[in-house]
C-alpha atoms as a PDB file:
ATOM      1  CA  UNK A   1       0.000   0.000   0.000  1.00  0.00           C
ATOM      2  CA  UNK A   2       1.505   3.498  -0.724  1.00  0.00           C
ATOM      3  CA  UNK A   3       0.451   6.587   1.329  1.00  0.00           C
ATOM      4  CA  UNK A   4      -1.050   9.083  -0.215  1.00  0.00           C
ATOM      5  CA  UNK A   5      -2.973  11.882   1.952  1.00  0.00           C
ATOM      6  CA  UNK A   6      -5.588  11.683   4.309  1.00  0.00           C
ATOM      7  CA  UNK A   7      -8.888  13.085   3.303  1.00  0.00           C
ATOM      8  CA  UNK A   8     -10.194  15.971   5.424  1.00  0.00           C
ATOM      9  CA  UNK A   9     -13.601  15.104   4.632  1.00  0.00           C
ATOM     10  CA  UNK A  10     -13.336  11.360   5.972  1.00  0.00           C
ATOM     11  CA  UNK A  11     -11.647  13.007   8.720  1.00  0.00           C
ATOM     12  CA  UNK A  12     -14.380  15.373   9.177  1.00  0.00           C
ATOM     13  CA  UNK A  13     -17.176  12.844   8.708  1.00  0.00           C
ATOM     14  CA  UNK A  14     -16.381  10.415  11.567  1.00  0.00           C
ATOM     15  CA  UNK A  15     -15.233  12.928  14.265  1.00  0.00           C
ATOM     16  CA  UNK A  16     -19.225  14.154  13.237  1.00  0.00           C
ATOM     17  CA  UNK A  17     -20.088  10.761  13.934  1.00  0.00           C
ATOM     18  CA  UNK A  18     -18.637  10.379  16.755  1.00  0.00           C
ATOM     19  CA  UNK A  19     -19.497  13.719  18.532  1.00  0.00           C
ATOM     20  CA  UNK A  20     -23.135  12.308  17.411  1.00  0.00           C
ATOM     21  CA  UNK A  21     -22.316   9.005  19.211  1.00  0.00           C
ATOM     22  CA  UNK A  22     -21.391  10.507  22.298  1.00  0.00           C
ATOM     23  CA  UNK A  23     -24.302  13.154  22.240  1.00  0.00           C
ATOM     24  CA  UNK A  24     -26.514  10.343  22.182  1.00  0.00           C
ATOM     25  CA  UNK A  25     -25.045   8.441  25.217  1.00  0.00           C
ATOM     26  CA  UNK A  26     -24.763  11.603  26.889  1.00  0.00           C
ATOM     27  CA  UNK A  27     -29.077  12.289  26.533  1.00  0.00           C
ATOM     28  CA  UNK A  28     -29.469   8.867  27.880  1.00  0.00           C
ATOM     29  CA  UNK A  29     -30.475   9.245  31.981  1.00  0.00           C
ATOM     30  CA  UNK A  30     -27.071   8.732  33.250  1.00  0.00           C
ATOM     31  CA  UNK A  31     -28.264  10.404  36.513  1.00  0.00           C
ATOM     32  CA  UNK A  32     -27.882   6.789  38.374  1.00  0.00           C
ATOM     33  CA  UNK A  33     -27.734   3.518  37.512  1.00  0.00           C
ATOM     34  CA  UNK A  34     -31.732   2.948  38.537  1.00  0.00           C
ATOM     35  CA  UNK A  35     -32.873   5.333  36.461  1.00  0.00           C
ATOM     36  CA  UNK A  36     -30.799   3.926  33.304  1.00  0.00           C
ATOM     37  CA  UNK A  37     -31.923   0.405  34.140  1.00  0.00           C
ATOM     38  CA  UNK A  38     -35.402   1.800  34.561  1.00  0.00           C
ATOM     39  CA  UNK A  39     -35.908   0.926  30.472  1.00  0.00           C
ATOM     40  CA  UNK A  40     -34.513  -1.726  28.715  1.00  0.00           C
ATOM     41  CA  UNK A  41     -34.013   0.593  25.732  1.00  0.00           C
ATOM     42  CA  UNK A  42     -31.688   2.877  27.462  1.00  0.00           C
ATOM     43  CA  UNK A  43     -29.104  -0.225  27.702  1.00  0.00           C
ATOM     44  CA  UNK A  44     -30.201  -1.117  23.828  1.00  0.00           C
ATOM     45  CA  UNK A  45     -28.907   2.319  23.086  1.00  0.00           C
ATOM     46  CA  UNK A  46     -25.561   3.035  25.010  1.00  0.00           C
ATOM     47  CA  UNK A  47     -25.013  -0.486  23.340  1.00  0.00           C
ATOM     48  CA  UNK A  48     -25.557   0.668  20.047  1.00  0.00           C
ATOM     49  CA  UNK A  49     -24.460   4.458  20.664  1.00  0.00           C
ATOM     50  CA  UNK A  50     -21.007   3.210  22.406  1.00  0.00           C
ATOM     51  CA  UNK A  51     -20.145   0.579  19.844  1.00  0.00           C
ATOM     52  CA  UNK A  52     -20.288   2.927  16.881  1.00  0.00           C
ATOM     53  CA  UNK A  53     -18.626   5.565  19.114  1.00  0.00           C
ATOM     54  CA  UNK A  54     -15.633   2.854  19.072  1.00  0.00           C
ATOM     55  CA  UNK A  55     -15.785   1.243  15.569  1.00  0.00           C
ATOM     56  CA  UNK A  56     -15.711   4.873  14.147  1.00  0.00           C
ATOM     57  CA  UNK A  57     -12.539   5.880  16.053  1.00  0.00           C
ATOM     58  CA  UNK A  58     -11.266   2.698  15.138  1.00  0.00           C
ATOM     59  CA  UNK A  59     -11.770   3.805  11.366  1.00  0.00           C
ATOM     60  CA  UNK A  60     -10.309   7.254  11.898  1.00  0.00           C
ATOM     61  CA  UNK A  61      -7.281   5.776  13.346  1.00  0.00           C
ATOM     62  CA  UNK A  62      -7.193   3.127  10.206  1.00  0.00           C
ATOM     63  CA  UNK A  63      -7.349   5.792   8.134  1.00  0.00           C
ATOM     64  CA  UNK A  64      -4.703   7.448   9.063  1.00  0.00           C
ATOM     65  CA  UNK A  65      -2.506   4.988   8.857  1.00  0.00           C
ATOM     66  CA  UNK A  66      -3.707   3.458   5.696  1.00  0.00           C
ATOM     67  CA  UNK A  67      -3.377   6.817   3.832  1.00  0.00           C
ATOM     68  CA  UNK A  68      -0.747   8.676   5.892  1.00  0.00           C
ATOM     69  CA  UNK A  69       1.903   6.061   6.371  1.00  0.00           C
ATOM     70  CA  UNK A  70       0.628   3.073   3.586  1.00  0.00           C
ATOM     71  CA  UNK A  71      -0.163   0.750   6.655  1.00  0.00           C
ATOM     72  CA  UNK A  72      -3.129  -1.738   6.290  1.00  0.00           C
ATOM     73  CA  UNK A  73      -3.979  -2.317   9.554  1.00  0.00           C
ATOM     74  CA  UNK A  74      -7.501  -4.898   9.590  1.00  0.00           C
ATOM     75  CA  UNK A  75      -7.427  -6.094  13.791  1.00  0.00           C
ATOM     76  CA  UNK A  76      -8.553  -3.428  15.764  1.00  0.00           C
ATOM     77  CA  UNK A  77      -6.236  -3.930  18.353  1.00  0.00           C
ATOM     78  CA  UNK A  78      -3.881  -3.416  16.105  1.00  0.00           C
ATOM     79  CA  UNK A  79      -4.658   0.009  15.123  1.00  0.00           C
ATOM     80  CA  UNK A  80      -3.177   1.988  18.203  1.00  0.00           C
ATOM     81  CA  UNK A  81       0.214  -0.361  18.397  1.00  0.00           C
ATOM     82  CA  UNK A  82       0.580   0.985  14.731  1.00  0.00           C
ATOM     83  CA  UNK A  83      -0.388   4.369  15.546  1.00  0.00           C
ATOM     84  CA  UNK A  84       2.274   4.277  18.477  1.00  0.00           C
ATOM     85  CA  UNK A  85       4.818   3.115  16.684  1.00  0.00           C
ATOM     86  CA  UNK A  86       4.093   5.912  14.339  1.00  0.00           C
ATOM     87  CA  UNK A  87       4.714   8.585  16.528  1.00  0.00           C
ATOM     88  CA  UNK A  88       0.594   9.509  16.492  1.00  0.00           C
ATOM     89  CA  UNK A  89      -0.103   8.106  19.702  1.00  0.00           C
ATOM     90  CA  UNK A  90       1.613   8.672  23.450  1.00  0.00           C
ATOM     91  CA  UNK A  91       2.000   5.000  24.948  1.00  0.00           C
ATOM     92  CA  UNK A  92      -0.656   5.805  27.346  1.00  0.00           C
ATOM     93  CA  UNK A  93      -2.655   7.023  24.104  1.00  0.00           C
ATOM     94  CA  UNK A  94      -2.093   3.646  22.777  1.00  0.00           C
ATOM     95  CA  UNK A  95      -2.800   1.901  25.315  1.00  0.00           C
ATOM     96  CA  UNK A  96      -6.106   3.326  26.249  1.00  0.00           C
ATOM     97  CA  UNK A  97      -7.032   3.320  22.877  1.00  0.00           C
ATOM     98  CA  UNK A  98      -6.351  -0.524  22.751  1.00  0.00           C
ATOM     99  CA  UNK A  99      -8.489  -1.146  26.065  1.00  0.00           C
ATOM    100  CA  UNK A 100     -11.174   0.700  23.854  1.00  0.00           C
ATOM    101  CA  UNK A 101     -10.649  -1.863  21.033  1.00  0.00           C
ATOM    102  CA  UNK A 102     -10.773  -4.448  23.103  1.00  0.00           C
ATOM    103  CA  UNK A 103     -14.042  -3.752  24.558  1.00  0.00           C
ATOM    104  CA  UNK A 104     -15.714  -2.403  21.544  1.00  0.00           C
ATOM    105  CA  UNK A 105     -14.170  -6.448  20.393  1.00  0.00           C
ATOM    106  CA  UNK A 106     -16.357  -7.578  23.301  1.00  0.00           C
ATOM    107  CA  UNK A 107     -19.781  -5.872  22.643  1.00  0.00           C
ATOM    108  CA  UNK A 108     -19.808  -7.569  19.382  1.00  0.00           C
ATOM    109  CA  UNK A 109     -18.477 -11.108  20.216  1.00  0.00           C
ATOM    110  CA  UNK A 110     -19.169 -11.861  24.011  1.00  0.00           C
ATOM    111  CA  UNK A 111     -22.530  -9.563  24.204  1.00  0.00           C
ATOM    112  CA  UNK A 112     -24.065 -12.113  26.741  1.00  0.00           C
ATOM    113  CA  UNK A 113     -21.117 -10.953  28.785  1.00  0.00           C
ATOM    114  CA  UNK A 114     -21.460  -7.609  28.808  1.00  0.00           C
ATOM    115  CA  UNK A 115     -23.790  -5.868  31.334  1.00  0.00           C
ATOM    116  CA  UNK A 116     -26.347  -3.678  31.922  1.00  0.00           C
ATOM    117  CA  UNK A 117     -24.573  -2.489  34.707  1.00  0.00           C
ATOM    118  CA  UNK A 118     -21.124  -2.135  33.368  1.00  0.00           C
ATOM    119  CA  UNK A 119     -22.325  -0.519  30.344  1.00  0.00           C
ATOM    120  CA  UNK A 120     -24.267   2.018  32.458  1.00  0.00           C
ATOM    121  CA  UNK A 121     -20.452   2.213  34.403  1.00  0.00           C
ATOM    122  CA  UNK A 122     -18.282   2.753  31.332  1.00  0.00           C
ATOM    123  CA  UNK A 123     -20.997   5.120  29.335  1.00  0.00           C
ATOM    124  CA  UNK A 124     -20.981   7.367  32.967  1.00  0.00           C
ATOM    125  CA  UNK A 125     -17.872   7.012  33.997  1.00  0.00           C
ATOM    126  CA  UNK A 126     -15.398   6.264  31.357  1.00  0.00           C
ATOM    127  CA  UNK A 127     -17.312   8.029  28.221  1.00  0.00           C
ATOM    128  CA  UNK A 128     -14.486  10.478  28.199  1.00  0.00           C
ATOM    129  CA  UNK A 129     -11.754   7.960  26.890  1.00  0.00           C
ATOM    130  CA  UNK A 130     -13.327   7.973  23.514  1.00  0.00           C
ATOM    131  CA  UNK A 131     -12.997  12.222  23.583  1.00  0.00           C
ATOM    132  CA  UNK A 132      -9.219  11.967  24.847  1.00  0.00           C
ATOM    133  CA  UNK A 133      -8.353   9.585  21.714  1.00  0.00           C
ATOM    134  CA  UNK A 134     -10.426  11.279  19.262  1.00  0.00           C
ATOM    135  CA  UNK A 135      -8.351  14.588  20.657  1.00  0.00           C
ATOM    136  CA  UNK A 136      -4.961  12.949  20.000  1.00  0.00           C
ATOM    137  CA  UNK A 137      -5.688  12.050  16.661  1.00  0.00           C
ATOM    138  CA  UNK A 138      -7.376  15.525  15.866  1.00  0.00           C
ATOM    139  CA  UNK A 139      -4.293  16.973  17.338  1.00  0.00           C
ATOM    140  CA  UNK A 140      -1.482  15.104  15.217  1.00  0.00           C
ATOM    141  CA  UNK A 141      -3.870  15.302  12.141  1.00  0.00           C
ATOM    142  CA  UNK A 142      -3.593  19.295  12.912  1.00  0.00           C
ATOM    143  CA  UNK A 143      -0.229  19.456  13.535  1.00  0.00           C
ATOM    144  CA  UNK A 144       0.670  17.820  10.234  1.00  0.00           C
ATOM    145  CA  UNK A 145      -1.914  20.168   7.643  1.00  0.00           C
ATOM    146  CA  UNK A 146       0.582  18.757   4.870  1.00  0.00           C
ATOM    147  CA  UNK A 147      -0.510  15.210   4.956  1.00  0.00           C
ATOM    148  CA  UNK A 148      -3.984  16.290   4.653  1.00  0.00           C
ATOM    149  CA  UNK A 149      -5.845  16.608   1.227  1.00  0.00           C
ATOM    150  CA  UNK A 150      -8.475  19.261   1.808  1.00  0.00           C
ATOM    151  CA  UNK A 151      -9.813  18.815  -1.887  1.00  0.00           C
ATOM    152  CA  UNK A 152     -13.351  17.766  -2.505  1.00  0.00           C
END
């Protein structure tokens, strides 16, 4: 694969999506962990809203490395050891970004294992690990404007 330049309006289109993503977790009632549980479609839609959140980060970050650096990355996991080891991500970056993977890996192959209550505990408590990552990727992406193509 051969890098090319990344596409500001992919770039633009998923941080949309995920701002959306998060905006809908965040209307959810959050309040306490009774009220959440209170309706069975509040779980049905962090679910949904949370695992989007994380496959669309996931493509920004594959993205970037598939244009920017000619890297075809297909595991998720794989995506922030590849973004680390391209200078894009701190280690901690990586890291947390991985833990994301890795649970995002979980919603969609050991569902039965994931709870109502620890999906009310990561969407209230840990919701802003999906903002930190999406802000280190924003923030290399900005501070290299050359490898961007901002044509149509």
């Amino acid at each position: 694969m051969t890098p090319s330049r990344l596409r500001e309006k992919i770039i633009v289109d998923r941080t949309a999506w995920i701002r959306k993503m998060i905006e809908g977790i965040q209307s959810l009632p959050l309040d306490s962990m009774e009220s959440f549980l209170s309706d069975p479609r509040n779980v049905a839609s962090a679910e949904s809203y949370l695992r989007r959140a994380l496959e669309v980060l996931m493509d920004l970050g594959r993205h970037i490395l598939a244009k920017g650096f000619g890297k075809a990355v297909t595991e998720y996991k794989e995506i922030p050891r590849e973004l680390h080891r391209e200078g894009i991500l701190q280690s901690t970056d990586a890291s947390l970004m991985r833990e994301l993977a890795g649970y995002r890996n979980r919603m969609v192959h050991f569902y039965d294992e994931v709870t109502s209550e620890e999906l009310y505990h990561i969407c209230h408590d840990q919701l802003s690990d999906v903002n930190t990552i999406l802000a280190a990727l924003l923030e290399w992406i900005n501070s290299n404007p050359r490898l961007v193509d901002r044509s149509l």
